[in-house]
Protein backbone atom coordinates (compact mmCIF):
# COMPACT_ATOMS: atom_id res chain seq x y z
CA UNK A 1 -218.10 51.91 -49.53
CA UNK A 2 -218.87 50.55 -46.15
CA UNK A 3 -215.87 48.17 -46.21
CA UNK A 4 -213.39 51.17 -47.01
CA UNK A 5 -215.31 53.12 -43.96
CA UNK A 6 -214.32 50.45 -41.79
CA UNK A 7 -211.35 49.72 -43.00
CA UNK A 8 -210.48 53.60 -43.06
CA UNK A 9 -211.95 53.55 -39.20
CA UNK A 10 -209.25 50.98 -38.18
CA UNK A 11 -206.40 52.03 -39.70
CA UNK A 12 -206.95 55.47 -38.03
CA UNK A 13 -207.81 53.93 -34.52
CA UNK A 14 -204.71 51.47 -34.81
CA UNK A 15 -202.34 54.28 -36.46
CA UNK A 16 -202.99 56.55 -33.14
CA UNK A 17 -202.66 53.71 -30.70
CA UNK A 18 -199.19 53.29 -32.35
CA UNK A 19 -198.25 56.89 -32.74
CA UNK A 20 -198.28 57.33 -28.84
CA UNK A 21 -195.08 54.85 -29.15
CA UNK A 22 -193.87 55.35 -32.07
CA UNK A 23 -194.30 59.05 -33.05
CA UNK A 24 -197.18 60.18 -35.79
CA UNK A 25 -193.83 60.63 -38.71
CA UNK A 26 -193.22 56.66 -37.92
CA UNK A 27 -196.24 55.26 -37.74
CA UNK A 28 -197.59 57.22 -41.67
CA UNK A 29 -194.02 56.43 -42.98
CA UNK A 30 -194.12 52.39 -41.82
CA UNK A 31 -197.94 52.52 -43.27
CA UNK A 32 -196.88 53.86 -46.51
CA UNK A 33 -193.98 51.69 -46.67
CA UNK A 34 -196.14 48.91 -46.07
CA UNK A 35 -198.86 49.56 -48.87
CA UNK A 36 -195.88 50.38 -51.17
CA UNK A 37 -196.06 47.58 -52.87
CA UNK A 38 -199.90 47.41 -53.98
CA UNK A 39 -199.63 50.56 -54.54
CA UNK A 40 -196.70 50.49 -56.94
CA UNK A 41 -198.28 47.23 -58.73
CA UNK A 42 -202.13 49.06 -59.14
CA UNK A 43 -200.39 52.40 -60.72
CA UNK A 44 -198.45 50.44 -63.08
CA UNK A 45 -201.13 48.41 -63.77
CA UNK A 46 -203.81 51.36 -64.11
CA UNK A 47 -200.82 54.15 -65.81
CA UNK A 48 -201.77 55.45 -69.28
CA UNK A 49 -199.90 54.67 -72.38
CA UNK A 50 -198.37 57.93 -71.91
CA UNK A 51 -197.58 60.70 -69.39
CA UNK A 52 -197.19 63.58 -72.43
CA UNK A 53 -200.87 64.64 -71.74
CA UNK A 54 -200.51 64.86 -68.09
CA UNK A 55 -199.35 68.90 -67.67
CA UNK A 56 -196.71 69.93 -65.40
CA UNK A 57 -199.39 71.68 -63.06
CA UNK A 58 -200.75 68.47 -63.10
CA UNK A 59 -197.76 66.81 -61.81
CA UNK A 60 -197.51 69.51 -59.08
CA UNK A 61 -200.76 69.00 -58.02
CA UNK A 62 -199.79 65.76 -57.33
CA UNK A 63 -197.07 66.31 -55.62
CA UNK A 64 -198.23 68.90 -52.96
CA UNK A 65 -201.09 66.13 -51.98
CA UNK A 66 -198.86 63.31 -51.60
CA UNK A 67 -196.29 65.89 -49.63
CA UNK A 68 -198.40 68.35 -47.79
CA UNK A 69 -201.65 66.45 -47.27
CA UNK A 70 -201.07 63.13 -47.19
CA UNK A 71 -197.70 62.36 -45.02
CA UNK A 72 -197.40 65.57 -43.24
CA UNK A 73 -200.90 66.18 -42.53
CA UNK A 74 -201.35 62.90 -41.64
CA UNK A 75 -198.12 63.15 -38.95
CA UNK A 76 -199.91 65.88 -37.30
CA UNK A 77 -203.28 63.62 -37.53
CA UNK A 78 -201.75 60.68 -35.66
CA UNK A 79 -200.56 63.05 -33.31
CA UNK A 80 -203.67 64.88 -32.52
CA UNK A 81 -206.00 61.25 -32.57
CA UNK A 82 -202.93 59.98 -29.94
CA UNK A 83 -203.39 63.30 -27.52
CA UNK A 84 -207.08 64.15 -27.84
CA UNK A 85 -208.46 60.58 -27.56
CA UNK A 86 -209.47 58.89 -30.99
CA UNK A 87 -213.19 58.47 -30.67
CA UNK A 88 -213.18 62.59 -29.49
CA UNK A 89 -211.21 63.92 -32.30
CA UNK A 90 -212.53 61.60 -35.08
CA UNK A 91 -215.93 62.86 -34.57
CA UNK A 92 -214.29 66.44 -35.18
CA UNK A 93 -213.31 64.88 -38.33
CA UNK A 94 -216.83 64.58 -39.71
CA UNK A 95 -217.09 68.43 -39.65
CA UNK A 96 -214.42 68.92 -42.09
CA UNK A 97 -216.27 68.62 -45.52
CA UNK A 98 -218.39 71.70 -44.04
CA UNK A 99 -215.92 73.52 -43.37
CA UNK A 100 -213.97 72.49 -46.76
CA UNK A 101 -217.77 73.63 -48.06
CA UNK A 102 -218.25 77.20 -46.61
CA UNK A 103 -214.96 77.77 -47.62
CA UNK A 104 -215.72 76.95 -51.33
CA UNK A 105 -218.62 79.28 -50.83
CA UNK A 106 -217.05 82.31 -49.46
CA UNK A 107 -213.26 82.33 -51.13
CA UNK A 108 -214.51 80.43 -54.29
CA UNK A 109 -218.44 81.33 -55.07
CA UNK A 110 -219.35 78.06 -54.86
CA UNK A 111 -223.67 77.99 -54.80
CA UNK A 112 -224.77 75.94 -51.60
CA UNK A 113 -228.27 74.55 -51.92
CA UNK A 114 -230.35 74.19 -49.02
CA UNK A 115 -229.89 70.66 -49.05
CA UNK A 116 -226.42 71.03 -48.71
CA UNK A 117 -227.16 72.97 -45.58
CA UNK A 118 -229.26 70.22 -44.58
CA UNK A 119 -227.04 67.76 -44.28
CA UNK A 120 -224.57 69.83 -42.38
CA UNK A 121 -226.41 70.94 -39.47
CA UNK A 122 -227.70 67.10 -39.27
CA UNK A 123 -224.17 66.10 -39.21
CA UNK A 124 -222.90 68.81 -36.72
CA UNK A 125 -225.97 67.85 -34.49
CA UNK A 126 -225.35 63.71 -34.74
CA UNK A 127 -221.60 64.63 -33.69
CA UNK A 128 -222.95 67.22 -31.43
CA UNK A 129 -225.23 64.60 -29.68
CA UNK A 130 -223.03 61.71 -29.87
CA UNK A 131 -220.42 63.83 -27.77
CA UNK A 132 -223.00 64.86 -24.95
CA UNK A 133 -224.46 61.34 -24.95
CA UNK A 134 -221.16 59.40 -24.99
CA UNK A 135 -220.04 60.94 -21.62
C-alpha cells in the first residue's frame, strides 16, 4: 500500500510538471498509452472464462469510469495540479473521500458513525495545518 502511495505521489507530481508543456489531454493520453501494454497483458491474464455474466449495466459502468473519470477527469486534474501548484492542490485532494462521504449520507442515506467523523475532521485539520505551517 505504501509503495502504490508513492508511486501514485510521483506519477501525479511528474504528470503536472509535464502538463504545463504538454497540455493535461497529452500528458493522461501518453501515460495510458504507456501502461497499455501491462495493462492489456494483466486483463487477459485475470478475464473470466466468460463475459455472459457480466450485464450490460455492468459494461456501462465501466465505460463511464474509464471515459468520464479516468481520462477526462484526470485532463482537468493535470491541469489544475500544473496552475495551482502540486503540493497546494494535492492536499485538497485528501478532502475528497469526505466529501464523496457526506454526499453518500445526504443524497444516498448512507449511516456515518462517529468514527467516520473522526477521521475527517483529523484529516481536514492535518491538511489544514500542513497548509498554514508550510508557508
Amino acid at each position: 500500500m505504501l509503495l502504490a502511495v508513492v508511486v501514485c505521489g510521483l506519477g501525479y507530481a511528474e504528470g503536472a510538471r509535464l502538463s504545463r508543456t504538454l497540455g493535461g489531454w497529452q500528458v493522461i493520453c501518453w501515460a495510458l498509452l504507456l501502461s497499455l501494454p501491462f495493462m492489456l497483458a494483466l486483463s487477459l491474464y485475470l478475464a473470466p472464462a466468460s463475459f455472459s455474466g457480466i450485464s450490460v449495466p455492468a459494461w456501462a459502468s465501466l465505460a463511464y469510469v474509464a471515459l468520464f473519470s479516468m481520462l477526462i477527469g484526470f485532463v482537468f486534474w493535470y491541469r489544475g495540479l500544473a496552475q495551482g501548484g502540486i503540493a497546494a492542490v494535492g492536499q485538497l485532494q485528501l478532502l475528497q473521500p469526505f466529501f464523496g462521504l457526506a454526499l453518500a449520507a445526504t443524497l444516498l442515506g448512507e449511516q456515518v458513525s462517529l468514527g467516520m467523523l473522526g477521521v475527517t475532521v483529523g484529516v481536514i485539520l492535518c491538511v489544514a495545518g500542513a497548509k498554514k505551517w508550510a508557508r
